[in-house]
Protein backbone atom coordinates (compact mmCIF):
# COMPACT_ATOMS: atom_id res chain seq x y z
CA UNK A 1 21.58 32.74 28.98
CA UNK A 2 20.61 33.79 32.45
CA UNK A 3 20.91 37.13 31.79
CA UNK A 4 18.84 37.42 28.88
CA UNK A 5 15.94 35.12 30.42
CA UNK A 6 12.47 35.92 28.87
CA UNK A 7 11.10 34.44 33.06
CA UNK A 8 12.88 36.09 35.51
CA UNK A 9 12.04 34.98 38.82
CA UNK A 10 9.33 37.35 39.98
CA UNK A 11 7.75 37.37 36.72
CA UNK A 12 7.66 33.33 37.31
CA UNK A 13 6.19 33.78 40.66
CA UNK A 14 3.91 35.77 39.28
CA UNK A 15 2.62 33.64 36.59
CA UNK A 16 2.38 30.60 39.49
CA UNK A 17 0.26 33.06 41.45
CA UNK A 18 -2.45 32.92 39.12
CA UNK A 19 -1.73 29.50 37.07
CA UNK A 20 -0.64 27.36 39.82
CA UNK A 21 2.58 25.96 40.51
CA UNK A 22 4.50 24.78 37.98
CA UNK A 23 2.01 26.66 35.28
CA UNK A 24 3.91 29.62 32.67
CA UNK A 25 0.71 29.67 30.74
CA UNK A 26 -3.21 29.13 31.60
CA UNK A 27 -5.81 26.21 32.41
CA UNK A 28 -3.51 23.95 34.90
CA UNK A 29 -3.77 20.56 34.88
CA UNK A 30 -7.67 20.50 33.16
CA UNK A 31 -5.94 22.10 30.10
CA UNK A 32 -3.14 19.54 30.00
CA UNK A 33 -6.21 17.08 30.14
CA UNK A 34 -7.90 18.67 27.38
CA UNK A 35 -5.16 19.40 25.11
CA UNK A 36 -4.35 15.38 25.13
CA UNK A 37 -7.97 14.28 25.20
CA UNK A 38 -8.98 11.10 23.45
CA UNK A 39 -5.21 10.23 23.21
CA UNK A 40 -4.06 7.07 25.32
CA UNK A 41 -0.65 7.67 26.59
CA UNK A 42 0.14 5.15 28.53
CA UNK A 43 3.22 3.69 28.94
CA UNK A 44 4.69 5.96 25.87
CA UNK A 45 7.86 8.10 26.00
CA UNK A 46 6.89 11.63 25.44
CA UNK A 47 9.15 14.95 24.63
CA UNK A 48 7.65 17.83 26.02
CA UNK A 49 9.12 20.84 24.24
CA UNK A 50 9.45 23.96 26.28
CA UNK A 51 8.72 22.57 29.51
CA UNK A 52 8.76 25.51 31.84
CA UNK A 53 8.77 25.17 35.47
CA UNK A 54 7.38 21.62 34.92
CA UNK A 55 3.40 21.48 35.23
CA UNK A 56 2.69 20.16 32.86
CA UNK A 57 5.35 17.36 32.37
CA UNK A 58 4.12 16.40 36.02
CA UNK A 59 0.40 16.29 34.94
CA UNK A 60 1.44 13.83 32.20
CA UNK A 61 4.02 11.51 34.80
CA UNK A 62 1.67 11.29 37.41
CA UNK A 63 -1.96 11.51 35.76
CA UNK A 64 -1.78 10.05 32.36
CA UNK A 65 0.07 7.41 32.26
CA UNK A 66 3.46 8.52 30.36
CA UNK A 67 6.34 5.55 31.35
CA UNK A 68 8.78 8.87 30.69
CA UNK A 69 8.90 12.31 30.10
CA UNK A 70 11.69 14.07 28.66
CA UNK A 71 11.52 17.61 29.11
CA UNK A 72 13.26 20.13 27.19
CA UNK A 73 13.95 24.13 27.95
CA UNK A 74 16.27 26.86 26.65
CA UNK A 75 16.35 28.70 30.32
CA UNK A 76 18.31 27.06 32.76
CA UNK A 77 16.69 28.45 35.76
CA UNK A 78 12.88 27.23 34.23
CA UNK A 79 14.63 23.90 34.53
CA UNK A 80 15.91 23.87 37.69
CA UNK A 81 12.75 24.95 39.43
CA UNK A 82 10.75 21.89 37.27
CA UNK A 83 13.26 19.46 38.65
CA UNK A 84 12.89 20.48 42.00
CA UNK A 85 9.10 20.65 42.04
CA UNK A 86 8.69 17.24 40.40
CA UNK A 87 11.20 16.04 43.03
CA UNK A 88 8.79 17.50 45.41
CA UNK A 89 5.65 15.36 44.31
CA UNK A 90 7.16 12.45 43.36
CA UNK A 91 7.94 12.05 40.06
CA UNK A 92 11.59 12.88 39.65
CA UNK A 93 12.44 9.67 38.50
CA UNK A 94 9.36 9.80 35.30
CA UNK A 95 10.99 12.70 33.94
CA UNK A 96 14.52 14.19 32.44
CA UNK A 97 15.01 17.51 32.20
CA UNK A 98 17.42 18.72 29.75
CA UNK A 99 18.61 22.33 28.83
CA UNK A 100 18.99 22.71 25.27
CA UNK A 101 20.12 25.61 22.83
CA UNK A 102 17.91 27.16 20.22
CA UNK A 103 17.97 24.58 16.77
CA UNK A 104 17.90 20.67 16.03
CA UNK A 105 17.04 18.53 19.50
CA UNK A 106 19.23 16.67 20.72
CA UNK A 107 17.94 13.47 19.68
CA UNK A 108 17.82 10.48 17.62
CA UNK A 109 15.18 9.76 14.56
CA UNK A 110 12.17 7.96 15.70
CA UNK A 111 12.90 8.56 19.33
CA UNK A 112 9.40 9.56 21.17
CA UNK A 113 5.96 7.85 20.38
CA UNK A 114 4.19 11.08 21.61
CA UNK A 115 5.97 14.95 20.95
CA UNK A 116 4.14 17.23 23.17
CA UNK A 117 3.92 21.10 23.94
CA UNK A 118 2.30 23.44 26.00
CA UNK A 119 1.59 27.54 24.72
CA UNK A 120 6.11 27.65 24.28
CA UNK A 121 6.34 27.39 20.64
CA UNK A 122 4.71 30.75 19.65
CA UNK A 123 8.86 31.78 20.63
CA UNK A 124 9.86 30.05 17.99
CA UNK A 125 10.99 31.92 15.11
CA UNK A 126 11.21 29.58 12.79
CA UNK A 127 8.49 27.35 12.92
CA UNK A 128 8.78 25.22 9.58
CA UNK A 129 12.29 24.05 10.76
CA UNK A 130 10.94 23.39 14.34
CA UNK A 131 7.87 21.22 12.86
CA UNK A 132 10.82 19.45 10.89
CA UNK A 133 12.44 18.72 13.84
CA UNK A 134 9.22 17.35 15.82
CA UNK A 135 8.50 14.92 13.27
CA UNK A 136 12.24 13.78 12.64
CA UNK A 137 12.24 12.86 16.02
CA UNK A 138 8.63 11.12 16.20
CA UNK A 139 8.39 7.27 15.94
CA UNK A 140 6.53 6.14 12.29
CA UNK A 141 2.70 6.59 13.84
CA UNK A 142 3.36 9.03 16.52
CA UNK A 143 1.46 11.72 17.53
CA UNK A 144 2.55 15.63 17.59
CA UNK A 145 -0.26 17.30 20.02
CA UNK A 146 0.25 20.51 21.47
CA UNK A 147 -1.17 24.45 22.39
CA UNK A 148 0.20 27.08 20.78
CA UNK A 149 -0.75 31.21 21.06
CA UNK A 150 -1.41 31.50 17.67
CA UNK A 151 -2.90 34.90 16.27
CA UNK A 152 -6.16 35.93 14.11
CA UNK A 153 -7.05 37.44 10.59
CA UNK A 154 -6.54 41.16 12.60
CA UNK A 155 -3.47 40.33 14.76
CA UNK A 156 -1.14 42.78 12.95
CA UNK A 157 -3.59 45.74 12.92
CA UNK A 158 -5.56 45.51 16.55
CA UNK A 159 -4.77 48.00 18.78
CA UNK A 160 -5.17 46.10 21.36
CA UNK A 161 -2.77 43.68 20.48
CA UNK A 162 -0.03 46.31 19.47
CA UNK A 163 -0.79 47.89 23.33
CA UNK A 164 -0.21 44.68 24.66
CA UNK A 165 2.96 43.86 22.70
CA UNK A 166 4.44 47.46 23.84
CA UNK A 167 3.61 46.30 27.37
CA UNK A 168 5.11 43.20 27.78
CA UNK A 169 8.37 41.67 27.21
CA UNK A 170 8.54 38.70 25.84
CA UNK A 171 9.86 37.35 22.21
CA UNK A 172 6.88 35.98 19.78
CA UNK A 173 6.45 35.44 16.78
CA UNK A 174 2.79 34.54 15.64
CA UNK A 175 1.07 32.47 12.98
CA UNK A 176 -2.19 31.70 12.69
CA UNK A 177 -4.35 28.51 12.62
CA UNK A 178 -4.27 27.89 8.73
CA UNK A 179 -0.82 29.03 8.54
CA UNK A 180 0.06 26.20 11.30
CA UNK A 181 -1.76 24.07 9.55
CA UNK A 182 -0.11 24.57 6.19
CA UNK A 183 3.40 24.78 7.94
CA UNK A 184 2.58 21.05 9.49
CA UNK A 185 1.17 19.72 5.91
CA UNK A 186 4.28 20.75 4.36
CA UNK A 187 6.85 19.35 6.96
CA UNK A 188 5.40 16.02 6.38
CA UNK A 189 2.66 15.46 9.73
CA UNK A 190 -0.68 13.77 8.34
CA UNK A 191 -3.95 14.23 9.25
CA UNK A 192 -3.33 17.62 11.16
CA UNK A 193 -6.29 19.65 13.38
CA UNK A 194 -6.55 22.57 15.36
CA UNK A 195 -9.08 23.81 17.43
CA UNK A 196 -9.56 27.20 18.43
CA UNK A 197 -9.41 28.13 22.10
CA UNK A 198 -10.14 31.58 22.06
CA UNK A 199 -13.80 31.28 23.61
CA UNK A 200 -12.33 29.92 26.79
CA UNK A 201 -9.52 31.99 27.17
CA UNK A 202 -11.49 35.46 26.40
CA UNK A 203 -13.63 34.45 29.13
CA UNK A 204 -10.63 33.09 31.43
CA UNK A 205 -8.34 35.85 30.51
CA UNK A 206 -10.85 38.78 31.59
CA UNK A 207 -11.66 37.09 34.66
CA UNK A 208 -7.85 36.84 35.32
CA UNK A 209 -7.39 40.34 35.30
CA UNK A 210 -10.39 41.11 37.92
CA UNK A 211 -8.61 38.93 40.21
CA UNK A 212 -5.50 40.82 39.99
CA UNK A 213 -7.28 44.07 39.89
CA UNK A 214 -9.40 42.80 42.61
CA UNK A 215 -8.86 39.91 45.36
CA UNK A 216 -4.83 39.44 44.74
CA UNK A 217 -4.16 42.98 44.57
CA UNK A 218 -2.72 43.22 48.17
CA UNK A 219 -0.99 40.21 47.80
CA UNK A 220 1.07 40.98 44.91
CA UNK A 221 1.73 44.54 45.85
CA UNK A 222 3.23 43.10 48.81
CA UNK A 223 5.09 40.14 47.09
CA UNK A 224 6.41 42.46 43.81
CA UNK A 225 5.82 46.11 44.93
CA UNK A 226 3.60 48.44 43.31
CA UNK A 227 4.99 49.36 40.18
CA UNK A 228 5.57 45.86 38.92
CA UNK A 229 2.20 45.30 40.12
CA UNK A 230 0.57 48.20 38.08
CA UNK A 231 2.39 47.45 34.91
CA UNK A 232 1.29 43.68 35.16
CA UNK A 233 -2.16 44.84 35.92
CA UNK A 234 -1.58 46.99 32.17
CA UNK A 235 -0.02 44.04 30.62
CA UNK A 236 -2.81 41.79 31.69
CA UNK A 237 -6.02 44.04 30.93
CA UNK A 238 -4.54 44.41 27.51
CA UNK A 239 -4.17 40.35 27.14
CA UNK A 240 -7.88 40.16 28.17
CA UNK A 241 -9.03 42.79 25.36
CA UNK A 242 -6.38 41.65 22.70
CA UNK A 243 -7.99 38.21 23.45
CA UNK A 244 -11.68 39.50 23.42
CA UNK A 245 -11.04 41.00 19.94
CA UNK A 246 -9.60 37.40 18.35
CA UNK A 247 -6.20 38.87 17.94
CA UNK A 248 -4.52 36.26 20.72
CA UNK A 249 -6.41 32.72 19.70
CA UNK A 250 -4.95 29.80 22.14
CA UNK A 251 -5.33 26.76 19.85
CA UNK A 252 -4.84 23.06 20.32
CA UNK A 253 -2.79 21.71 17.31
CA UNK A 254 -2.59 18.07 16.39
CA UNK A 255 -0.66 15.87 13.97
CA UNK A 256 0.65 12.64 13.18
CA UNK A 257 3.74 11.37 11.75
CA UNK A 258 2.78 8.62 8.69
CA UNK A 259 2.95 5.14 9.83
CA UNK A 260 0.87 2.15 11.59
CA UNK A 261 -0.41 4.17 14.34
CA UNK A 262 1.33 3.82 18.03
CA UNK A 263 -1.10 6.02 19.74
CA UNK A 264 -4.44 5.57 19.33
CA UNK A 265 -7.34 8.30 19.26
């Protein structure tokens, strides 16, 4: 698994240098905020489903409220580097970190009241077997909430999206919001949103790339060396314009599983 990571190590560093520690994707701990907003968590146990290098989960342990976090990943080395950084602020003993393979979780029916995921499930290939699976392991009245990178009406023909999927080198596979949707309906979640994200991001994403072209230049050219640095600064210019153009549309995604309600909105 190592070998065939989709984060090496610089590319993590990297992605910390502009997100903040503990951050694969964008927005910090605001975003984690935002994506949970008008959701009480507190004292629930959560599953947080690709958790990275841990930001998130840590937002949720120490800011929200969450009595425990269980935190899942496919990449060994993602997990190690969560574990140590939650160990670092305090809240080792809020969350479990497991490795897990590709498939069913590793879990019990009607396990979490809350199942919870931050911009990982757009590498999921199947997604109707994956939505399955979040609501198998959901308690009767729990709450799936998440952001996904989901794609618009012009994903498959943009140019700039097809430049920026030649540049970069991670797995996705993309859906868009009303395929989501329909994908939720059908695996059995109730009353399921989503909310388009793209607005912020466009605007966050360009600004992004000035900073790299601009402030952090010297910094990462010293850190990564220049040709890593130039092909990130490709990779991330085409983001900004794929993102400008609707074909990358961040979107928060929200469902429940049928039941009296244990988390209230």
């Amino acid at each position: 698994m190592g070998e065939d990571t989709q984060y090496p190590d610089h590319f993590v560093r990297r992605l910390h240098t502009i997100w903040g520690e503990g951050f694969l994707s964008p927005g910090g701990p605001e975003e984690v905020k935002e994506i949970v907003r008008g959701i009480d968590l507190s004292d629930r146990i959560l599953l947080d489903v690709g958790c990275g290098t841990g930001g998130p989960a840590i937002v949720l342990a120490r800011e929200l409220g969450v009595r425990r976090v269980v935190a899942i990943d496919v990449e060994p080395k993602l997990l190690e580097s969560a574990a140590g950084y939650a160990k670092t602020v305090g809240v080792r003993d809020k969350i479990e970190f497991n490795l897990v393979e590709p498939g069913p979780f590793p879990f019990e029916d009607n396990t979490f009241d809350v199942a919870f995921s931050k911009d990982a499930l757009i590498h999921i290939v199947d997604k109707s077997a994956m939505y399955r699976e979040l609501l198998r392991v959901l308690r009767p009245g729990g709450v799936f909430v998440a952001s996904d990178w989901l794609g618009g009406d012009n994903t498959e023909t943009a140019p700039e999206w097809r430049l920026f999927r030649d540049l970069v080198h991670l797995d996705f596979t993309m859906a868009t919001a009303s395929e989501t949707e329909a994908v939720m309906i059908a695996a059995g979640f109730t009353d399921v949103s989503t909310r388009d994200r793209n607005a912020w991001f466009s605007e966050l994403s360009r600004y992004e790339a000035d900073q790299i072209a601009g402030p952090l230049r010297k910094q990462l050219i010293a850190d990564f060396g220049e040709e890593i640095y130039q092909h990130w600064l490709r990779v991330r210019l085409a983001l900004a314009d794929a993102a400008a153009i609707g074909a990358l549309r961040p979107t928060h995604l929200r469902g429940y599983k049928a039941g009296s309600r244990t988390v209230g909105i």
